[in-house]
Protein backbone atom coordinates (compact mmCIF):
# COMPACT_ATOMS: atom_id res chain seq x y z
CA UNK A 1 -10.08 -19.56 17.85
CA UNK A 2 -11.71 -16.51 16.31
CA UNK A 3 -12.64 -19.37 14.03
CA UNK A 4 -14.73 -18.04 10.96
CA UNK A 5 -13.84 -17.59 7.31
CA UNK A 6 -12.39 -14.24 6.59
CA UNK A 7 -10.53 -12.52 4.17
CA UNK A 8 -6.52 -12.44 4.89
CA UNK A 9 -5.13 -8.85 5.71
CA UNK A 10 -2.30 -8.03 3.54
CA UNK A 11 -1.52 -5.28 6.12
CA UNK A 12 -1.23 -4.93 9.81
CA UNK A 13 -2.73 -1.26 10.22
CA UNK A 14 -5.87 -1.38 12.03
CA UNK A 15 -9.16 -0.89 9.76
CA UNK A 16 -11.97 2.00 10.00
CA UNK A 17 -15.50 0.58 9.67
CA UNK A 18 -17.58 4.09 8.58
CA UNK A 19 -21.84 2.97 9.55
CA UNK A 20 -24.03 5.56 7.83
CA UNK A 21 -28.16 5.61 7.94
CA UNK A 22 -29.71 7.25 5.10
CA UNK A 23 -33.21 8.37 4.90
CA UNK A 24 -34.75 7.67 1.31
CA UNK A 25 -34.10 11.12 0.34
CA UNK A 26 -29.78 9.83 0.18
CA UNK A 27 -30.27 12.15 3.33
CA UNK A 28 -27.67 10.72 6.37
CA UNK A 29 -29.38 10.54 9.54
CA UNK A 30 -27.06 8.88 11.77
CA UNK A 31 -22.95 7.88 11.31
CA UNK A 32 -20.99 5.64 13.54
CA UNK A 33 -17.45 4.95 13.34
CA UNK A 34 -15.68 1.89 14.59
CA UNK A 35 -12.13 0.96 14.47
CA UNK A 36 -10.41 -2.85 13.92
CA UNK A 37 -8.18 -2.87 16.91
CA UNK A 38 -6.87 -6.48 16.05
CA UNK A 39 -7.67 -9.83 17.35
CA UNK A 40 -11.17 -9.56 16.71
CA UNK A 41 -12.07 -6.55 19.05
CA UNK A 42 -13.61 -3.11 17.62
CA UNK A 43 -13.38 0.08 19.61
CA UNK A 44 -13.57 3.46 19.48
CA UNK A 45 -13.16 6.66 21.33
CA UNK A 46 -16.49 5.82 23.13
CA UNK A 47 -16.81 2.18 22.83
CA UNK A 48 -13.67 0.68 24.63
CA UNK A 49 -14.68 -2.44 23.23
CA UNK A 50 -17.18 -4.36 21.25
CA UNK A 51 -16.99 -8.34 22.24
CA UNK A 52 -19.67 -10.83 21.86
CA UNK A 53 -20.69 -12.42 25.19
CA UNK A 54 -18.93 -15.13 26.81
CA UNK A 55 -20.64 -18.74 26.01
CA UNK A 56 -18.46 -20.87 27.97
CA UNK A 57 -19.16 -20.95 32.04
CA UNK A 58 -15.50 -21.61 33.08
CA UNK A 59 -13.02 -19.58 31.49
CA UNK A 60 -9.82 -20.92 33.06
CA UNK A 61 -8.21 -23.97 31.83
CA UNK A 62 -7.43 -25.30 35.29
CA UNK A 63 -10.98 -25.38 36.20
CA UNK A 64 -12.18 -26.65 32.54
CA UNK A 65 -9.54 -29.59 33.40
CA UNK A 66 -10.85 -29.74 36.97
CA UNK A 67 -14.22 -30.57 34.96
CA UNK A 68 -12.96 -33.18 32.65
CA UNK A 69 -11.59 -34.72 35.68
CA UNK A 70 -14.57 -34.91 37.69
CA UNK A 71 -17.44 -35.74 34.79
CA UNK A 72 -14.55 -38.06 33.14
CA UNK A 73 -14.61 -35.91 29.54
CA UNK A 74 -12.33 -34.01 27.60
CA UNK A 75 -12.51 -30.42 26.18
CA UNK A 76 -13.96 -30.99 23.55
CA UNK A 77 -16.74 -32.35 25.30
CA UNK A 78 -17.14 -29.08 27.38
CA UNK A 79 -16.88 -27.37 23.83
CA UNK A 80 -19.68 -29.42 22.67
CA UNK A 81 -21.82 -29.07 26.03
CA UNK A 82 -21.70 -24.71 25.87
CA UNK A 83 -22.00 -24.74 22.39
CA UNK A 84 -24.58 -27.13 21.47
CA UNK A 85 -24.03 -30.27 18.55
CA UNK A 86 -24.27 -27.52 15.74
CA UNK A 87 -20.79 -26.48 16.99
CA UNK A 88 -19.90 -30.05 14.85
CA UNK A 89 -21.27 -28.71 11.33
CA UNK A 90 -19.56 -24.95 11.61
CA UNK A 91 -16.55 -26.63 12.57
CA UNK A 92 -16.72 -28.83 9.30
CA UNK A 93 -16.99 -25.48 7.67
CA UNK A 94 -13.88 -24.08 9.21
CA UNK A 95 -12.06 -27.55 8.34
CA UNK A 96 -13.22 -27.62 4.54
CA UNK A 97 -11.97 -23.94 4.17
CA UNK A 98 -8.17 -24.97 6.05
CA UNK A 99 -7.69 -27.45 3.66
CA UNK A 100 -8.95 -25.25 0.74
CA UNK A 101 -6.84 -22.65 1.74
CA UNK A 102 -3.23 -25.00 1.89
CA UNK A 103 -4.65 -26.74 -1.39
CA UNK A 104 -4.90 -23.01 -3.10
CA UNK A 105 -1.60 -21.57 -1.43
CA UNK A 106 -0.05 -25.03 -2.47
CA UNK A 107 -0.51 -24.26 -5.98
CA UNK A 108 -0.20 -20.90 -6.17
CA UNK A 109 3.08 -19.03 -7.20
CA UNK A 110 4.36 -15.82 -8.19
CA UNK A 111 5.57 -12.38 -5.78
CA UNK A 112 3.36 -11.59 -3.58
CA UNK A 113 1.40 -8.36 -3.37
CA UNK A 114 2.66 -5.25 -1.16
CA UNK A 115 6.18 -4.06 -2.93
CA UNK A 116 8.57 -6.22 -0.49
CA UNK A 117 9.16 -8.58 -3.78
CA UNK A 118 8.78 -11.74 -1.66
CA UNK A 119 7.74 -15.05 -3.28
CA UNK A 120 5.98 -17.49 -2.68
CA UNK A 121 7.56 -20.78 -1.70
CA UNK A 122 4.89 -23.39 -0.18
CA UNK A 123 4.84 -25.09 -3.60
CA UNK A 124 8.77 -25.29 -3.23
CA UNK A 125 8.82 -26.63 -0.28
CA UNK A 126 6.29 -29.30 -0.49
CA UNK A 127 8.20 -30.08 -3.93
CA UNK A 128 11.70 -30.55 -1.98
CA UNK A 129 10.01 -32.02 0.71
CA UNK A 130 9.20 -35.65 -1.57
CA UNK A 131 13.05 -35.42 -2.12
CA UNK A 132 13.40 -36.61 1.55
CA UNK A 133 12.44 -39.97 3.71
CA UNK A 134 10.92 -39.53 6.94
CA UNK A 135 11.87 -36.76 9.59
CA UNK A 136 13.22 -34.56 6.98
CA UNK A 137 10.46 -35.50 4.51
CA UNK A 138 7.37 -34.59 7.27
CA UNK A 139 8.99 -31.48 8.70
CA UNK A 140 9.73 -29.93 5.25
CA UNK A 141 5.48 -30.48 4.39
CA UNK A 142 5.04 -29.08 7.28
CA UNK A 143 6.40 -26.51 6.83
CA UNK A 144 5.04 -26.01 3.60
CA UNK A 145 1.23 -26.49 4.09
CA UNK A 146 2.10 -23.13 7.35
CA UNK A 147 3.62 -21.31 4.30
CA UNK A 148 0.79 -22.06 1.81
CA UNK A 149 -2.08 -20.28 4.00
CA UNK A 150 0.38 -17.42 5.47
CA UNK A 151 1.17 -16.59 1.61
CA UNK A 152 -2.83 -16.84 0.75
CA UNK A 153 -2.92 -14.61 3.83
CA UNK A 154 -0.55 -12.20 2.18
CA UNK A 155 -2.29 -12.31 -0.84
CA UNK A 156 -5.61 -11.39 0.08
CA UNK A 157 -7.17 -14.80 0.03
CA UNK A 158 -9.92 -16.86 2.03
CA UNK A 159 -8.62 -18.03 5.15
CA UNK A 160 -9.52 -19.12 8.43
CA UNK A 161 -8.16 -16.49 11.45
CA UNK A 162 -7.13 -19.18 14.29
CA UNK A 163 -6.69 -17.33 16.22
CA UNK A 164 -5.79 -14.08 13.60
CA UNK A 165 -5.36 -13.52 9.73
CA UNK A 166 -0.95 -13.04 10.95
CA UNK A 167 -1.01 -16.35 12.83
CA UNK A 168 -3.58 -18.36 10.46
CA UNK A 169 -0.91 -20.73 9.34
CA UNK A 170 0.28 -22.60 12.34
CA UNK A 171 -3.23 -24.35 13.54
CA UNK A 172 -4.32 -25.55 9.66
CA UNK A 173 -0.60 -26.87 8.74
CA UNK A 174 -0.58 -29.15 12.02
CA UNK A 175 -3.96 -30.70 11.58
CA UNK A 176 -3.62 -30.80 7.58
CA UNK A 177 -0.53 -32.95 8.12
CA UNK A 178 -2.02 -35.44 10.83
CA UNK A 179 -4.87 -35.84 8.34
CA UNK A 180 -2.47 -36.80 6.14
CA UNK A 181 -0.11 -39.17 7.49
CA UNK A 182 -2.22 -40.55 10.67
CA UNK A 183 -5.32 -40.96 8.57
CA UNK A 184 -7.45 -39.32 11.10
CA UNK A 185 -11.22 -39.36 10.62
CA UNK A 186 -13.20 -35.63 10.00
CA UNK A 187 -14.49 -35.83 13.54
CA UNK A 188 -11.54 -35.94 15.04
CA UNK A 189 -10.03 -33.22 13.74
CA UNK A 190 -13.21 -31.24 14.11
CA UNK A 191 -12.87 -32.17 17.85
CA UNK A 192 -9.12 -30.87 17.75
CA UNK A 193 -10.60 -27.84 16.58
CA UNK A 194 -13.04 -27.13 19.42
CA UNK A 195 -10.30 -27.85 21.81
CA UNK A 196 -7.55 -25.25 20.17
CA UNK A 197 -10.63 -22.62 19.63
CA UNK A 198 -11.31 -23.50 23.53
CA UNK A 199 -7.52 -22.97 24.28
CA UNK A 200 -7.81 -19.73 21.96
CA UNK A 201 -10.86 -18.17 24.04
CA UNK A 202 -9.36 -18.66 27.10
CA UNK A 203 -6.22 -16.49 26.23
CA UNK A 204 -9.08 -13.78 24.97
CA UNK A 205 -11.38 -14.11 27.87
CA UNK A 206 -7.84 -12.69 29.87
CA UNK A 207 -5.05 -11.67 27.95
CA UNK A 208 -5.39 -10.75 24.08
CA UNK A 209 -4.75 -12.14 20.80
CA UNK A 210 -4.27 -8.99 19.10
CA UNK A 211 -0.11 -8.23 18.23
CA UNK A 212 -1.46 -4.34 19.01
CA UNK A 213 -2.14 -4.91 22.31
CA UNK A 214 0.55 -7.38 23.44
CA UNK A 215 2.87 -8.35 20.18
CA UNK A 216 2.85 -11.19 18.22
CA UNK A 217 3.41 -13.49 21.58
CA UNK A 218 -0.46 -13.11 21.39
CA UNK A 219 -0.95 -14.19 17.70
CA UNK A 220 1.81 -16.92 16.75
CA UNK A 221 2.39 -17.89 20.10
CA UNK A 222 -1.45 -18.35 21.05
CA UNK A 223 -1.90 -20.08 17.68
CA UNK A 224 0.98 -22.30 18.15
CA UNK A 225 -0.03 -22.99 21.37
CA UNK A 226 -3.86 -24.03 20.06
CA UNK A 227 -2.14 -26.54 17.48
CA UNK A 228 0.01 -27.80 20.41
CA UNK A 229 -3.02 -28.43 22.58
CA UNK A 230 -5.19 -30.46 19.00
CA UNK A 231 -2.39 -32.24 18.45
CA UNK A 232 -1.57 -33.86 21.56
CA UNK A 233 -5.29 -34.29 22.03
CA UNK A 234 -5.72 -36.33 18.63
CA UNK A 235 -2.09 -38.26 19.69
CA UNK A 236 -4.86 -39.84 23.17
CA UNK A 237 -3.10 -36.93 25.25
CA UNK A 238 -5.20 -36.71 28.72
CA UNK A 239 -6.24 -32.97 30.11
CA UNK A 240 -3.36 -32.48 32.26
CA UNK A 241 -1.02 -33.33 28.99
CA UNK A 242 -3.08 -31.48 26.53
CA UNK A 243 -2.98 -28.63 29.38
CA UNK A 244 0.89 -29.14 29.60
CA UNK A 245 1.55 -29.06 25.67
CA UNK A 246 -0.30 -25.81 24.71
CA UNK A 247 0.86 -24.35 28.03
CA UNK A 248 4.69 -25.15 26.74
CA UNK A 249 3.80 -23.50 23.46
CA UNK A 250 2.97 -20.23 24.83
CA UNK A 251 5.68 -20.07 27.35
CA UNK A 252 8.16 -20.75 24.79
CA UNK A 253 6.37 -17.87 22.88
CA UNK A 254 6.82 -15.18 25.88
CA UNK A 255 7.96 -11.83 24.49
CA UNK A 256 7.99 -12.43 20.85
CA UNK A 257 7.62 -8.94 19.60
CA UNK A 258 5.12 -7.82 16.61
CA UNK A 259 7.70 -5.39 14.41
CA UNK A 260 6.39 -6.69 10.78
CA UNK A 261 8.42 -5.21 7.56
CA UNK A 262 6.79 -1.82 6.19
CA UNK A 263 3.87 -3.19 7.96
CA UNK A 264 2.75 -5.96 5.74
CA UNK A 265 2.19 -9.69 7.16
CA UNK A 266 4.97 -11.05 5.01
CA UNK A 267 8.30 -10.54 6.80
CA UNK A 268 8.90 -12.37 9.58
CA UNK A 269 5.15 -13.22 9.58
CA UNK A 270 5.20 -15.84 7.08
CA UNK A 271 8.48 -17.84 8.38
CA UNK A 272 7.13 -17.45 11.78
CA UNK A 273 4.16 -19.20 11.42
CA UNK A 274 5.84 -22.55 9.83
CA UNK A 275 8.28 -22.65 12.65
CA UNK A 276 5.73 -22.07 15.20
CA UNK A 277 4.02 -25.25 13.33
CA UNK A 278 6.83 -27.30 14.09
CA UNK A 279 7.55 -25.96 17.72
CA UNK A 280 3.66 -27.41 18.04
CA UNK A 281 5.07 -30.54 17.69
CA UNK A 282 7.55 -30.50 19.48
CA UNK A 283 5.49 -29.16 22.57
CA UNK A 284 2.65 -32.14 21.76
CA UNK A 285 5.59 -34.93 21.81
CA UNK A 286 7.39 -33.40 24.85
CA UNK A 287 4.19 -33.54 27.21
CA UNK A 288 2.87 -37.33 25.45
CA UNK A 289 6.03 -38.16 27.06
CA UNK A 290 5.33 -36.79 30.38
CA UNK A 291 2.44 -37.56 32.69
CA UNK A 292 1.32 -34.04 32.47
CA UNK A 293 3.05 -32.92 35.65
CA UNK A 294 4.28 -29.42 35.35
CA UNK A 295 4.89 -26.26 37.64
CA UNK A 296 3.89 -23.73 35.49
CA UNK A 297 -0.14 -23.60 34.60
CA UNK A 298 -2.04 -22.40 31.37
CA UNK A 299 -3.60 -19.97 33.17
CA UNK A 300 -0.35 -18.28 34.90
CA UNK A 301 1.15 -18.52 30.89
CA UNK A 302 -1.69 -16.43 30.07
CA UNK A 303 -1.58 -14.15 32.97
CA UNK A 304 2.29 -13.60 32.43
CA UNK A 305 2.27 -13.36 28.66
CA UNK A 306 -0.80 -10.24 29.25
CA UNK A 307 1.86 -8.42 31.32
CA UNK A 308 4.43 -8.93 29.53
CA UNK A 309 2.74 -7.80 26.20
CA UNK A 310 1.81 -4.18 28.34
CA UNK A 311 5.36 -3.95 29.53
CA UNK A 312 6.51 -4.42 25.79
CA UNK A 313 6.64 -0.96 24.18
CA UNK A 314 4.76 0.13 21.68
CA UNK A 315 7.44 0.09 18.93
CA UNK A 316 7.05 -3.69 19.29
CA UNK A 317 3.77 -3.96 18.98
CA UNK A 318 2.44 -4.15 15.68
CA UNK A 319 3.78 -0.29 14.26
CA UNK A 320 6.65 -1.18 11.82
CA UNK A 321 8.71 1.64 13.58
CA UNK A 322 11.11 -0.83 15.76
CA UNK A 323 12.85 -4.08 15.86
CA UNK A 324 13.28 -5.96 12.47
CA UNK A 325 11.33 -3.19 11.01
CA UNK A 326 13.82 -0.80 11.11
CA UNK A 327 16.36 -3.36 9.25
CA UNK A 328 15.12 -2.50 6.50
């Protein structure tokens, strides 16, 4: 999970960071210019990329689960081990601004910004939502609480990127939701959190999470996938079943293209991310009912979805020239 506060991209072009040194005189001594390639990486025509370095020993989920096997622990236990027991108060951070973000996005109403004329509907849909009992009822907030931090996204508000500022609705809706019908206590669902943002670093570590690079397979489908992986872990999943459910999500994800409407993260974005919430769930109940057995590992998810985002072409990926984009 690129998983710190950040301000919500109302576009999908990549961003120019201009670095200028100035002597006293307002003379400029040195410039250096870096480029937002998505997904958290910067690059230029020098710099291929700039990436922080890697904190966590194993960076393959089969041998992370080979670890938990052996020492008897879960991820979030290897989370806290690399990371040290600060990892517990940033991650209460990240949590207070999720919930802020829903609460705000909740409430909030009006067209967004960026000339498609689409409104907002989270408040809607929470609203029609109470109409319901059960299934119907928990789905529909669901789905609401994914629309209220896509459409803060959209607007240009404080969210968290998990894993980007396009997919930042799918990993807050789940756990907001189990808060609030499970009752779950804050350190639980700060240890979801290290296991989805362990989940999220693998697919980084070798594959991408930037729609540019590989579509938005690599956004909704890794964030989905995250969610997937904290919610079956906060339902007493074991590795192999947390493994199995965010492995599910992503395979289920393979090949979803990046070809956002006049290049804004509203249309499909915004949909997207509140039915990738609820494919989440569906991937966490399907492997709790399993005993994690599957043929198809994590790790081979992520190797396949890398290809198959280079094999997509670039029309696909994040340039508003192809697919739905040209619909309208």
């Amino acid at each position: 999970m690129g998983s710190s506060p950040t301000l919500g991209a109302n576009e999908t072009s990549r961003f120019e960071i201009d670095l200028k040194i100035y002597r006293k005189s307002d003379q400029s001594i040195d410039e250096w210019i870096i480029f937002s390639v998505g997904g958290g990486a910067l690059a230029n025509e020098t710099t291929k990329e700039v990436v922080k370095e890697n904190i966590y020993p194993l960076t393959h989920i089969s041998d992370i689960e080979e670890w938990c096997r052996k020492e008897g622990r879960s991820y979030w236990e290897y989370v806290e081990i690399c990371e040290g027991k600060q990892i517990w108060d940033y991650l209460a951070e990240i949590w207070d601004v999720m919930c802020k973000t829903i609460e705000r996005g909740l409430n909030n109403e009006g067209v967004l910004p960026g000339g498609l004329k689409v409104r907002r509907k989270a408040g809607t849909y929470l609203i029609k939502a109470k109409g319901y009992t059960d299934a119907l009822n928990s789905r529909g907030k669901l789905y609401a609480y994914a629309l209220a931090t896509s459409e803060e996204n959209a607007a240009g508000g404080i969210i968290v990127t998990a894993p980007t500022c396009g997919s930042s609705g799918v990993l807050p809706a789940v756990l907001y939701h189990l808060k609030n019908t499970r009752d779950f206590m804050p350190i639980r669902i700060y240890r979801a959190l290290a296991t989805a943002g362990l989940f999220g670093n693998v697919v980084k570590a070798h594959a991408s999470i930037s729609g540019a690079e590989v579509g938005c397979q690599g956004e909704v489908g890794v964030a989905c996938s995250m969610a997937a992986a904290a919610a079956c872990q906060l339902f007493g999943g074991t590795p192999s079943q947390i493994e199995y459910a965010a492995e599910m999500a992503l395979e289920h994800h393979l090949g979803l293209t990046c070809d956002p409407v006049c290049g804004l993260v509203q249309i499909p974005c915004i949909e997207r991310n509140a039915i990738a919430a609820a494919r989440a769930f569906d991937a966490n109940i399907f492997a709790s009912f399993s005993d994690g057995e599957h043929r198809v590992s994590f790790d081979k998810v992520v190797e396949a979805m890398r290809e198959t985002g280079h094999d997509i072409p670039s029309l696909y990926r994040e340039t508003s020239e192809g697919g739905l984009a040209k619909k309208f």
